[in-house]
N, C-alpha and C. Protein backbone atom coordinates (compact mmCIF):
# COMPACT_ATOMS: atom_id res chain seq x y z
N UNK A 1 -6.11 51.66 -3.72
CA UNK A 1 -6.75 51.49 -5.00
C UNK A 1 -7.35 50.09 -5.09
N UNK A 2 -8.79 50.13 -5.61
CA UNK A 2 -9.50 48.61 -5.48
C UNK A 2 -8.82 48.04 -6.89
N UNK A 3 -8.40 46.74 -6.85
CA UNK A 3 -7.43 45.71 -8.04
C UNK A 3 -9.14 45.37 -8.67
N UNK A 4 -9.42 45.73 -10.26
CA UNK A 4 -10.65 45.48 -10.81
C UNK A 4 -10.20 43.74 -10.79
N UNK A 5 -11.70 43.29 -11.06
CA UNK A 5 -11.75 41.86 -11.99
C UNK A 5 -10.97 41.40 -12.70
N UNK A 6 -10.37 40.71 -13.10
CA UNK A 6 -10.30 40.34 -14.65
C UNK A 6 -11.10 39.71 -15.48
N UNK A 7 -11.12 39.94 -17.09
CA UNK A 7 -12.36 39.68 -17.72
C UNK A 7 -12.25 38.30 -17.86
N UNK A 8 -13.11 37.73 -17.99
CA UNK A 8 -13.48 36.25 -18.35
C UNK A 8 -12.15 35.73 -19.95
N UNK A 9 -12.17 36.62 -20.58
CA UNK A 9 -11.08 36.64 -21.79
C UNK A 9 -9.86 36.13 -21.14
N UNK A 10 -9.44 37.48 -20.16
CA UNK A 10 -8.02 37.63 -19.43
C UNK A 10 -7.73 36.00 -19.07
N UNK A 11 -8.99 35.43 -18.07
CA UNK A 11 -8.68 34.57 -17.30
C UNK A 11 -8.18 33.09 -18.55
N UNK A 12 -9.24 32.68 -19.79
CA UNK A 12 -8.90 31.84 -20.33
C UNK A 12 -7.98 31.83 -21.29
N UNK A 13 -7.16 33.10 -21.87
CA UNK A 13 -6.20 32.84 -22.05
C UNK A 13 -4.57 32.92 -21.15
N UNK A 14 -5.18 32.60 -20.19
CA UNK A 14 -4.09 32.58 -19.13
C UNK A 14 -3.42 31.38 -18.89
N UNK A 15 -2.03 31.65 -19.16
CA UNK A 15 -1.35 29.39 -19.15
C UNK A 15 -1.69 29.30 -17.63
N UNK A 16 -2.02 29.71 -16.99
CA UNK A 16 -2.29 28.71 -15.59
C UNK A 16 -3.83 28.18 -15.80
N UNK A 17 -4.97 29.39 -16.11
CA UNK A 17 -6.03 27.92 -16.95
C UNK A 17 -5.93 26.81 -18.01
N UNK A 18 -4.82 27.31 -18.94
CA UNK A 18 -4.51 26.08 -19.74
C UNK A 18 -3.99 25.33 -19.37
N UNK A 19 -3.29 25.10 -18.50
CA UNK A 19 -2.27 23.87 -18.10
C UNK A 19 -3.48 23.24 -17.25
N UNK A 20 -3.79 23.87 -16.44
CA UNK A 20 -4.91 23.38 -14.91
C UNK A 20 -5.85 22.76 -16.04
N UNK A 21 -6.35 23.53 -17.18
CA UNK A 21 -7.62 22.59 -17.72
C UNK A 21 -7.06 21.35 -18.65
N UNK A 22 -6.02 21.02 -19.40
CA UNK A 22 -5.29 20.30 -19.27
C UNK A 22 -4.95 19.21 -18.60
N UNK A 23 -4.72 19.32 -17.74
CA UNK A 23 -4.60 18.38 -16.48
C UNK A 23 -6.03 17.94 -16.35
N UNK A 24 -6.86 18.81 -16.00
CA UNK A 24 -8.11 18.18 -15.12
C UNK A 24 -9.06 17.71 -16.81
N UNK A 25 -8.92 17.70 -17.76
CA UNK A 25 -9.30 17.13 -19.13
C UNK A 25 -8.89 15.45 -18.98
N UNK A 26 -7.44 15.87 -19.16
CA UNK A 26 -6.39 14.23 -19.39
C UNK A 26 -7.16 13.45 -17.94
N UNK A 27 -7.35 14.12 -16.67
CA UNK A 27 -7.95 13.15 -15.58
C UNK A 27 -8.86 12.47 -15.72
N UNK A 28 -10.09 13.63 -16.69
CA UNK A 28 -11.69 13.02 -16.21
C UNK A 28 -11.44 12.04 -17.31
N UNK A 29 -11.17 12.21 -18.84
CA UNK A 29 -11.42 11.70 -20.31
C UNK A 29 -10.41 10.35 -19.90
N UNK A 30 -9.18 10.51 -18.82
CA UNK A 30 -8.98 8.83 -18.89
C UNK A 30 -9.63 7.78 -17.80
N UNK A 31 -10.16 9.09 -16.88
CA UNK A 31 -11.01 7.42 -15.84
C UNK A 31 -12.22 7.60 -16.39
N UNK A 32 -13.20 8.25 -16.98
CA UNK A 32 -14.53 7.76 -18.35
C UNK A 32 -14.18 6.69 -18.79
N UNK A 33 -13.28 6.88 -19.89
CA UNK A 33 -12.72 6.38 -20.70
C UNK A 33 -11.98 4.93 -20.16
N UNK A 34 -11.58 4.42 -18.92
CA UNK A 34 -11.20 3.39 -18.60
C UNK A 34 -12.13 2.63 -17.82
N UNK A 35 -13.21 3.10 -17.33
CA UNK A 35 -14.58 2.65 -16.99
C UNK A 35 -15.32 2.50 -18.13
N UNK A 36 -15.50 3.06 -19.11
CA UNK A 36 -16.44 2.47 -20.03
C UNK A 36 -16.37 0.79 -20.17
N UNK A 37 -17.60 0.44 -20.05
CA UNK A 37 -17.60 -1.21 -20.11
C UNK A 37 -17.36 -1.47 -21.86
N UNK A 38 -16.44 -2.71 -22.00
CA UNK A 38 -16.07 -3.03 -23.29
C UNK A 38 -17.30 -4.23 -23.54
N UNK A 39 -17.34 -4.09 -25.29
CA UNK A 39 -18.21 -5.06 -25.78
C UNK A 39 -19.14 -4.14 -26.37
N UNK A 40 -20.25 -4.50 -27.27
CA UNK A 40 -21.09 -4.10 -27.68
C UNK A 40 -22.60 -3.48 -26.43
N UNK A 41 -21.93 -2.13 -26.05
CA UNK A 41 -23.23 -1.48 -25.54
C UNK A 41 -24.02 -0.62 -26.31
N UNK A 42 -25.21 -0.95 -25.48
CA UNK A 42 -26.44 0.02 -26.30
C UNK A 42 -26.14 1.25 -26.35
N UNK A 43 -26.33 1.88 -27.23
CA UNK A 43 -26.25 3.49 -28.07
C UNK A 43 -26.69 4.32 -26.42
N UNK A 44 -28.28 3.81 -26.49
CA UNK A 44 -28.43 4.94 -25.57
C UNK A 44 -27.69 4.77 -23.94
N UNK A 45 -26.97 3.37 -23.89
CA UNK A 45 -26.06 3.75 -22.50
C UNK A 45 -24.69 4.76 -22.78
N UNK A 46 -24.38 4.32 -23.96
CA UNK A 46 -23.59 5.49 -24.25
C UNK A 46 -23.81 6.67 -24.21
N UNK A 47 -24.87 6.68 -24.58
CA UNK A 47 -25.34 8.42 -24.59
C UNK A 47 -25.28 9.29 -23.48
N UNK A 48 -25.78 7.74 -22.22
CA UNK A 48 -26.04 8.67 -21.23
C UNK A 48 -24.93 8.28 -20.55
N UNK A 49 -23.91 7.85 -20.66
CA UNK A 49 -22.62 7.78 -19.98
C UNK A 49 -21.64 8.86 -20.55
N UNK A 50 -22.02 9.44 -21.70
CA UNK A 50 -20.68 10.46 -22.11
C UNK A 50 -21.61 11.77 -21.82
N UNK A 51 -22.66 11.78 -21.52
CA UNK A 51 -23.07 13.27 -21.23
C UNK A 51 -22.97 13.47 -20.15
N UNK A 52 -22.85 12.25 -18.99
CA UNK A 52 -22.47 12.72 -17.84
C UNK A 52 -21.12 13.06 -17.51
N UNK A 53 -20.04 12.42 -18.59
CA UNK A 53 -18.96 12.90 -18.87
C UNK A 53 -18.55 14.21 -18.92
N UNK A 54 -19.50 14.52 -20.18
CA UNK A 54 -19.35 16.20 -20.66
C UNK A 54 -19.72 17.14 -19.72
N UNK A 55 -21.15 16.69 -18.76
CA UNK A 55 -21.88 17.16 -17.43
C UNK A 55 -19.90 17.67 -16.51
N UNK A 56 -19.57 16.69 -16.23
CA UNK A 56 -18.39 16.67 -15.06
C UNK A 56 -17.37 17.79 -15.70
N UNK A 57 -17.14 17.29 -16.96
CA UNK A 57 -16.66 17.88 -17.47
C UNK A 57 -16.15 19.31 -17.32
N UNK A 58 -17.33 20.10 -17.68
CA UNK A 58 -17.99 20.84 -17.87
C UNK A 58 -17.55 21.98 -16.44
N UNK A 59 -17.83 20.77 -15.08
CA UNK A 59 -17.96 21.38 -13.86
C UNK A 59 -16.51 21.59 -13.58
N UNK A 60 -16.02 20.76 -13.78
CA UNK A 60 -14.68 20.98 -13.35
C UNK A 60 -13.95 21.84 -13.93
N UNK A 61 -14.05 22.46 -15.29
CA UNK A 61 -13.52 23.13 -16.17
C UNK A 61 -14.22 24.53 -15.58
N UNK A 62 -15.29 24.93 -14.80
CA UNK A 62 -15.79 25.78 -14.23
C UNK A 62 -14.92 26.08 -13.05
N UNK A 63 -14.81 25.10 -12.14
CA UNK A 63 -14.57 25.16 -11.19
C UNK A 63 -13.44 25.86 -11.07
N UNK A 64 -12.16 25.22 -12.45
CA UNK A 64 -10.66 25.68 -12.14
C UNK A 64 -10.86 26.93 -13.04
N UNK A 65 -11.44 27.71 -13.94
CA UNK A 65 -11.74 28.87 -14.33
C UNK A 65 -12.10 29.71 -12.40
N UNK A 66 -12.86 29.48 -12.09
CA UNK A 66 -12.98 30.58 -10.63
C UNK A 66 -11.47 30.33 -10.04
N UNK A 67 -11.39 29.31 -9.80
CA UNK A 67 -9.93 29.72 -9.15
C UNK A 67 -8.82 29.82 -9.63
N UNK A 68 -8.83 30.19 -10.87
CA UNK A 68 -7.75 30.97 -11.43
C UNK A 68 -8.22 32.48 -11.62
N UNK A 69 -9.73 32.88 -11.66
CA UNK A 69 -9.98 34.20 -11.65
C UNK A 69 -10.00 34.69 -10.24
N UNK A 70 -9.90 33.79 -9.47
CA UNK A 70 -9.77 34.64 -7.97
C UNK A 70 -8.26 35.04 -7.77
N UNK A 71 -7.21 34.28 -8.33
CA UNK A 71 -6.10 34.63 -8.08
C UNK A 71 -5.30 35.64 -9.03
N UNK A 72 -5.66 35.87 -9.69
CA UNK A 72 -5.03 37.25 -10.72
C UNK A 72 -6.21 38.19 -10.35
């Protein structure tokens, strides 16, 4: 018997994506966040330093979604 998919639902409420995204959240948001240069920076370096944030973000939170849907 072929084991179907699981739905995209299944996978994110699953505690092994919550904990994994969790983890890989607390990683990226504290080395951003401890690289940001202190002092008065310009708006738009900010801008473009937290969207590349959200960019990584983003990927990595992808990334550990597939490999938690490959393994259930």
């Amino acid at each position: 018997m072929v084991k179907s998919k699981p739905k995209w639902k299944n996978v994110v409420n699953s505690w092994t994506y919550r904990i994994a995204a969790a983890i890989i959240a607390v990683g990226v948001t504290s080395t951003f966040y401890s690289n940001f240069p202190a002092g008065n920076v310009p708006l738009v370096d900010s801008l473009i330093y937290w969207s590349i944030y959200l960019v990584c973000m983003a990927v990595m939170l992808f990334m550990v979604f597939v490999v938690v849907r490959r393994q259930m």
